[in-house]
N, C-alpha and C. Protein backbone atom coordinates (compact mmCIF):
# COMPACT_ATOMS: atom_id res chain seq x y z
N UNK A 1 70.46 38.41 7.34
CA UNK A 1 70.00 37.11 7.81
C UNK A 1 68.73 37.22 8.66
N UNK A 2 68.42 38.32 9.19
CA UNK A 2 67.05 38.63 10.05
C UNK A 2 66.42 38.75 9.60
N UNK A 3 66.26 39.18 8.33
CA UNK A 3 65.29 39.19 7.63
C UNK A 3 64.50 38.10 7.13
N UNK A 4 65.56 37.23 6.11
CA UNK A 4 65.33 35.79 6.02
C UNK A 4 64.68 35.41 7.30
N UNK A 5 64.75 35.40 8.23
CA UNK A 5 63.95 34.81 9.58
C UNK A 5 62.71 35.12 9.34
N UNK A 6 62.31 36.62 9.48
CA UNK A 6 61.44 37.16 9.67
C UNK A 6 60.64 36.72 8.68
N UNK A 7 60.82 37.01 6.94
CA UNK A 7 59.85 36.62 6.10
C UNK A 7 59.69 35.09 6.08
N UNK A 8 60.64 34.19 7.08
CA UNK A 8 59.96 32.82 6.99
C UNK A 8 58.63 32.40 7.99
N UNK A 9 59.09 33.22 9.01
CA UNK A 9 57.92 33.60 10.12
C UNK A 9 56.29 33.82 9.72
N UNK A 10 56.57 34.87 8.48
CA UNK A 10 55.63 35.50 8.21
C UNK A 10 54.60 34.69 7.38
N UNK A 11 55.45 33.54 6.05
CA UNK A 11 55.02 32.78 5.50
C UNK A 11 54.33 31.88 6.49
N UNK A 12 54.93 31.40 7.64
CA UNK A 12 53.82 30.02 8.22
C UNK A 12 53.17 30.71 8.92
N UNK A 13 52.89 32.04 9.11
CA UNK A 13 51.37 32.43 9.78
C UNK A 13 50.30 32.68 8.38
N UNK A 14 50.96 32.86 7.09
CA UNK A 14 50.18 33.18 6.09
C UNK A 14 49.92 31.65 5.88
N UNK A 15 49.87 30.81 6.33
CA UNK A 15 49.48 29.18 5.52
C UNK A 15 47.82 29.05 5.81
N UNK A 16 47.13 28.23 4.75
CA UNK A 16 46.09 28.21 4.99
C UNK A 16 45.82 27.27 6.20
N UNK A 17 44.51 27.68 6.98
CA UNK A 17 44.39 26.61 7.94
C UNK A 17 43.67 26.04 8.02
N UNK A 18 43.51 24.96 7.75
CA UNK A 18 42.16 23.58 7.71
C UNK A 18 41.35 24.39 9.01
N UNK A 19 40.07 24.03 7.83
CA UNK A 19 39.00 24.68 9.58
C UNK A 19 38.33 23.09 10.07
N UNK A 20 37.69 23.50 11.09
CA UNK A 20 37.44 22.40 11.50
C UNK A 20 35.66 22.22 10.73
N UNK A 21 35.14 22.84 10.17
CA UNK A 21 33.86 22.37 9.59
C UNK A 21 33.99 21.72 8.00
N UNK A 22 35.31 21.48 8.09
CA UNK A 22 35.51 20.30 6.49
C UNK A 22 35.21 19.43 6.58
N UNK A 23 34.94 18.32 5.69
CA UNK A 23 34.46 17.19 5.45
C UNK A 23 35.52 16.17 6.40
N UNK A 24 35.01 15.18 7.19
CA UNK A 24 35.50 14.88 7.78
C UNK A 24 36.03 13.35 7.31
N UNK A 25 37.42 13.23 6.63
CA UNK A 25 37.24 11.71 5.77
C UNK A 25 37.77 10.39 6.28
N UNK A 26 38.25 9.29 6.22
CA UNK A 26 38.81 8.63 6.66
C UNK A 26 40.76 8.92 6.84
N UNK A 27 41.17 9.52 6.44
CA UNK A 27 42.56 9.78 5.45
C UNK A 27 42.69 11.08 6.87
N UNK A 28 41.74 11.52 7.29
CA UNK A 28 42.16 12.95 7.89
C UNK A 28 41.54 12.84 9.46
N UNK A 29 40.88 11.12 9.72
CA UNK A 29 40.84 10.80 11.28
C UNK A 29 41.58 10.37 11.59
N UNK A 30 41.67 9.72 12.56
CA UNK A 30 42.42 8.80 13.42
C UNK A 30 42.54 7.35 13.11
N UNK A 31 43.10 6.66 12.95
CA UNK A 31 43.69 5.36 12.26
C UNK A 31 42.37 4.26 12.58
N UNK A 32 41.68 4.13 13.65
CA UNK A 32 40.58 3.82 14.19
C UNK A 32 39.29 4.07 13.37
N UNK A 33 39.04 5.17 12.86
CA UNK A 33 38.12 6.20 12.30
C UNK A 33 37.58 5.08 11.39
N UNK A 34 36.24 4.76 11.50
CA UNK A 34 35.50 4.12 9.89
C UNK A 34 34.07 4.81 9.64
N UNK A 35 34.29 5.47 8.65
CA UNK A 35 33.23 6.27 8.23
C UNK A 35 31.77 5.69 7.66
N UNK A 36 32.45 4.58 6.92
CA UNK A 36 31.18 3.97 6.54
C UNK A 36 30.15 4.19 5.35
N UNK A 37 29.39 3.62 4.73
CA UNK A 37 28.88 4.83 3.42
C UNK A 37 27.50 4.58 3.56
N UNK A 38 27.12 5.64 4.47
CA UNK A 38 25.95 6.22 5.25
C UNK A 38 24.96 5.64 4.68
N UNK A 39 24.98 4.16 5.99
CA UNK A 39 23.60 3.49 6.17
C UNK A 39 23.38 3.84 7.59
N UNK A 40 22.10 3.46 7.98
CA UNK A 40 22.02 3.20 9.47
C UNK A 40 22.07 2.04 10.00
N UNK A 41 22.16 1.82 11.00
CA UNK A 41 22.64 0.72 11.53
C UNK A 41 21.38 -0.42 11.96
N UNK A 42 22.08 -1.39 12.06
CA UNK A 42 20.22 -2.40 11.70
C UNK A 42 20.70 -3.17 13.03
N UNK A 43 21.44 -2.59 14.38
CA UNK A 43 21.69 -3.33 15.65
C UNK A 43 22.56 -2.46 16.10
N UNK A 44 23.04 -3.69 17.26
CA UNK A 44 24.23 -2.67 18.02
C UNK A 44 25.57 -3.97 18.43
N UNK A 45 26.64 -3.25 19.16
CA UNK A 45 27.41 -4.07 19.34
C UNK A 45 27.41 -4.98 20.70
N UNK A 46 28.02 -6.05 21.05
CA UNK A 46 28.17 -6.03 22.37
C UNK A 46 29.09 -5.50 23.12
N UNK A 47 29.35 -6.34 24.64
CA UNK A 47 30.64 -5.89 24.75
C UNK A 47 31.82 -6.82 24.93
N UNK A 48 31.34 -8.15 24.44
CA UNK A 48 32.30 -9.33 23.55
C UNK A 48 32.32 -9.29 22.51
N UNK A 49 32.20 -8.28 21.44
CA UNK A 49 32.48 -8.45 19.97
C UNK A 49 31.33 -8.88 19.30
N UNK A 50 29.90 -9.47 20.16
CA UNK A 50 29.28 -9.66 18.71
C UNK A 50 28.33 -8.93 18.41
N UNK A 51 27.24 -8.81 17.62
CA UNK A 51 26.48 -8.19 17.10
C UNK A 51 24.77 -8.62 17.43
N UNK A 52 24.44 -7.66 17.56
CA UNK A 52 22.63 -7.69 17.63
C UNK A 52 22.07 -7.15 17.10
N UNK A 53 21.28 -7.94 15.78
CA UNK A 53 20.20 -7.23 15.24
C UNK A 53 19.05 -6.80 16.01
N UNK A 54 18.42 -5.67 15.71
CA UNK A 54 17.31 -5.46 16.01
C UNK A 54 16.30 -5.39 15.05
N UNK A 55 14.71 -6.22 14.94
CA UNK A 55 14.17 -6.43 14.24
C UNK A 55 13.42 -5.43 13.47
N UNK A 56 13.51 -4.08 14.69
CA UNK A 56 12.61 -2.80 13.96
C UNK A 56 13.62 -2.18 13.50
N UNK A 57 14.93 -2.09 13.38
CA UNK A 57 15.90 -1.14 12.46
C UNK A 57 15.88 -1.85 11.03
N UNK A 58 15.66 -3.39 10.81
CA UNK A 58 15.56 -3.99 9.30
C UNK A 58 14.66 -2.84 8.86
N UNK A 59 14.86 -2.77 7.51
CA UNK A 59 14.03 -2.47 6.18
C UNK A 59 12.68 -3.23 6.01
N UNK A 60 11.88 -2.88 5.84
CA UNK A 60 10.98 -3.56 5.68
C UNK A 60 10.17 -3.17 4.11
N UNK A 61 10.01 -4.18 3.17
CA UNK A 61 9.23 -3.58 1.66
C UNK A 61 8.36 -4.34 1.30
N UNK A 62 7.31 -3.38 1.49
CA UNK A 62 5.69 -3.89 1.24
C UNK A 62 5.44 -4.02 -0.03
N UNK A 63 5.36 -5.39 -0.81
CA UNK A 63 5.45 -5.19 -2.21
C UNK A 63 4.03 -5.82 -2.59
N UNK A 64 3.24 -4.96 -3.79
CA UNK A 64 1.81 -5.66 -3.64
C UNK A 64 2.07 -6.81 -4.85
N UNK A 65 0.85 -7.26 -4.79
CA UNK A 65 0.75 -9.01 -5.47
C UNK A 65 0.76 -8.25 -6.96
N UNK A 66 1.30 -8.96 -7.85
CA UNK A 66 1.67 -8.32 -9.14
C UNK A 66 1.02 -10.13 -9.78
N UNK A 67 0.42 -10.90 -9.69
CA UNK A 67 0.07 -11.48 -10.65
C UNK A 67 -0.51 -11.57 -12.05
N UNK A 68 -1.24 -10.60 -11.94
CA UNK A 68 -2.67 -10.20 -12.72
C UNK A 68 -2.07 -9.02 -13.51
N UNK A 69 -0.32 -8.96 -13.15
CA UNK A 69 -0.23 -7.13 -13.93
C UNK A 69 0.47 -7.52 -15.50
N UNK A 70 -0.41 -6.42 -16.02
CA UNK A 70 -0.20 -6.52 -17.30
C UNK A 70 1.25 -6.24 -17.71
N UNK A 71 1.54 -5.41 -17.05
CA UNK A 71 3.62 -4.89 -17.96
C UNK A 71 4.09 -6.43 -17.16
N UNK A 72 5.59 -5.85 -18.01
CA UNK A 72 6.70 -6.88 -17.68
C UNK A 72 7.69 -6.05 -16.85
N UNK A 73 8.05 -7.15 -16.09
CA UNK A 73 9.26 -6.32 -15.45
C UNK A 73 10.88 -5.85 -15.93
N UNK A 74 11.04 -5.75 -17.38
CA UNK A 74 11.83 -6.03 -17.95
C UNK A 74 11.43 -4.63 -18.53
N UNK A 75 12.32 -3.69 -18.78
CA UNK A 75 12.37 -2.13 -19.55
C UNK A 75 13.57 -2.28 -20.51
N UNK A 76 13.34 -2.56 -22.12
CA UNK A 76 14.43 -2.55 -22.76
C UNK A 76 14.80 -1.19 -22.57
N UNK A 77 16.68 -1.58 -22.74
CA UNK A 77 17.33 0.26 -22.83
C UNK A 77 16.85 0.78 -24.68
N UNK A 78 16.61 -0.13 -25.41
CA UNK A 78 16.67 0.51 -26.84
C UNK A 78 14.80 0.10 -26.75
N UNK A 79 13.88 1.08 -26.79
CA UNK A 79 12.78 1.02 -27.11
C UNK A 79 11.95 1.37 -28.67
N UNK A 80 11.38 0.07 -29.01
CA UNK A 80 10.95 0.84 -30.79
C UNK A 80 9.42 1.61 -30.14
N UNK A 81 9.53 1.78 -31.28
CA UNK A 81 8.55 3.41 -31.83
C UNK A 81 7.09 2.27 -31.52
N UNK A 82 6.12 2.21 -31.00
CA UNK A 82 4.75 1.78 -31.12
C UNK A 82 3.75 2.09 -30.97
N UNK A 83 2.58 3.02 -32.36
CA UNK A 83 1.65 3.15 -32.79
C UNK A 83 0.91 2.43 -32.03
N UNK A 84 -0.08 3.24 -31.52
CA UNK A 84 -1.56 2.49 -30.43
C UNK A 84 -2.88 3.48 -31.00
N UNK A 85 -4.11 3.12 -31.10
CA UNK A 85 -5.12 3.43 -31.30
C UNK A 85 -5.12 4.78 -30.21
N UNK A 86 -5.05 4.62 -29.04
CA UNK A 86 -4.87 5.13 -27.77
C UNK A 86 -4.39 6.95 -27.69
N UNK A 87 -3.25 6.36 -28.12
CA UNK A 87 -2.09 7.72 -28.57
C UNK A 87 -2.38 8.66 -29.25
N UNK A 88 -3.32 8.27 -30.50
CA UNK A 88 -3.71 8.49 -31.84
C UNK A 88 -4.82 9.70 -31.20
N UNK A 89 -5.29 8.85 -30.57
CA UNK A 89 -6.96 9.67 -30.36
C UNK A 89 -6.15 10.71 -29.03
N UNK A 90 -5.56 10.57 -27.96
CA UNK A 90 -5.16 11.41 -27.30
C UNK A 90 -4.67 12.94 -28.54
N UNK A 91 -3.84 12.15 -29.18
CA UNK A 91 -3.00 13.96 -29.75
C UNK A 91 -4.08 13.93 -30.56
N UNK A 92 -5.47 14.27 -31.03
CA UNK A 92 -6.53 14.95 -31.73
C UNK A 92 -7.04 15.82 -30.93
C-alpha cells in the first residue's frame, strides 16, 4: 500500500505545469478579465461609468479627391482576359 502512495506522489510532481508566459485568454483569467480584440482605445473611462472620447486617439483617413480617376472602384472576383495595344508592345 506504500507504494501505491508513493507512485501517486510521484505522478502529481510529474504533471505538466502551465508556465506563466502562455497566452493569456479569457477562459484562464479572472471572471472580470476582458481581453478585447486588440484595438486601442479611442478614450478613457470615468469614475461614474461614462466614457470620453478623445479626439487625437480617433483614426483619422486622408482620402484624396478621386473624381477625375479613371478605374472603378469595383474589382470583379472573375476577371476576362483583355488584349491592349499597351501589353502587346511591352512583351516585344
Amino acid at each position: 500500500m506504500p507504494l501505491g502512495l508513493i507512485t501517486g506522489i510521484g505522478r502529481a510532481m510529474r504533471r505538466k505545469r502551465t508556465s506563466s508566459l502562455d497566452i493569456l485568454s479569457s477562459k484562464r483569467a479572472p471572471r472580470t478579465y476582458y481581453k478585447g480584440k486588440n484595438c486601442k482605445p479611442t478614450g478613457f473611462h470615468t469614475r461614474k461609468g461614462g466614457y470620453v472620447v478623445v479626439p487625437e486617439k480617433l483614426p483619422n483617413y486622408v482620402v484624396p479627391d478621386l473624381t477625375d480617376f479613371k478605374l472603378k472602384p469595383y474589382v470583379s472576383q472573375c476577371p476576362t482576359e483583355v488584349k491592349t495595344t499597351e501589353a502587346s508592345e511591352l512583351a516585344k
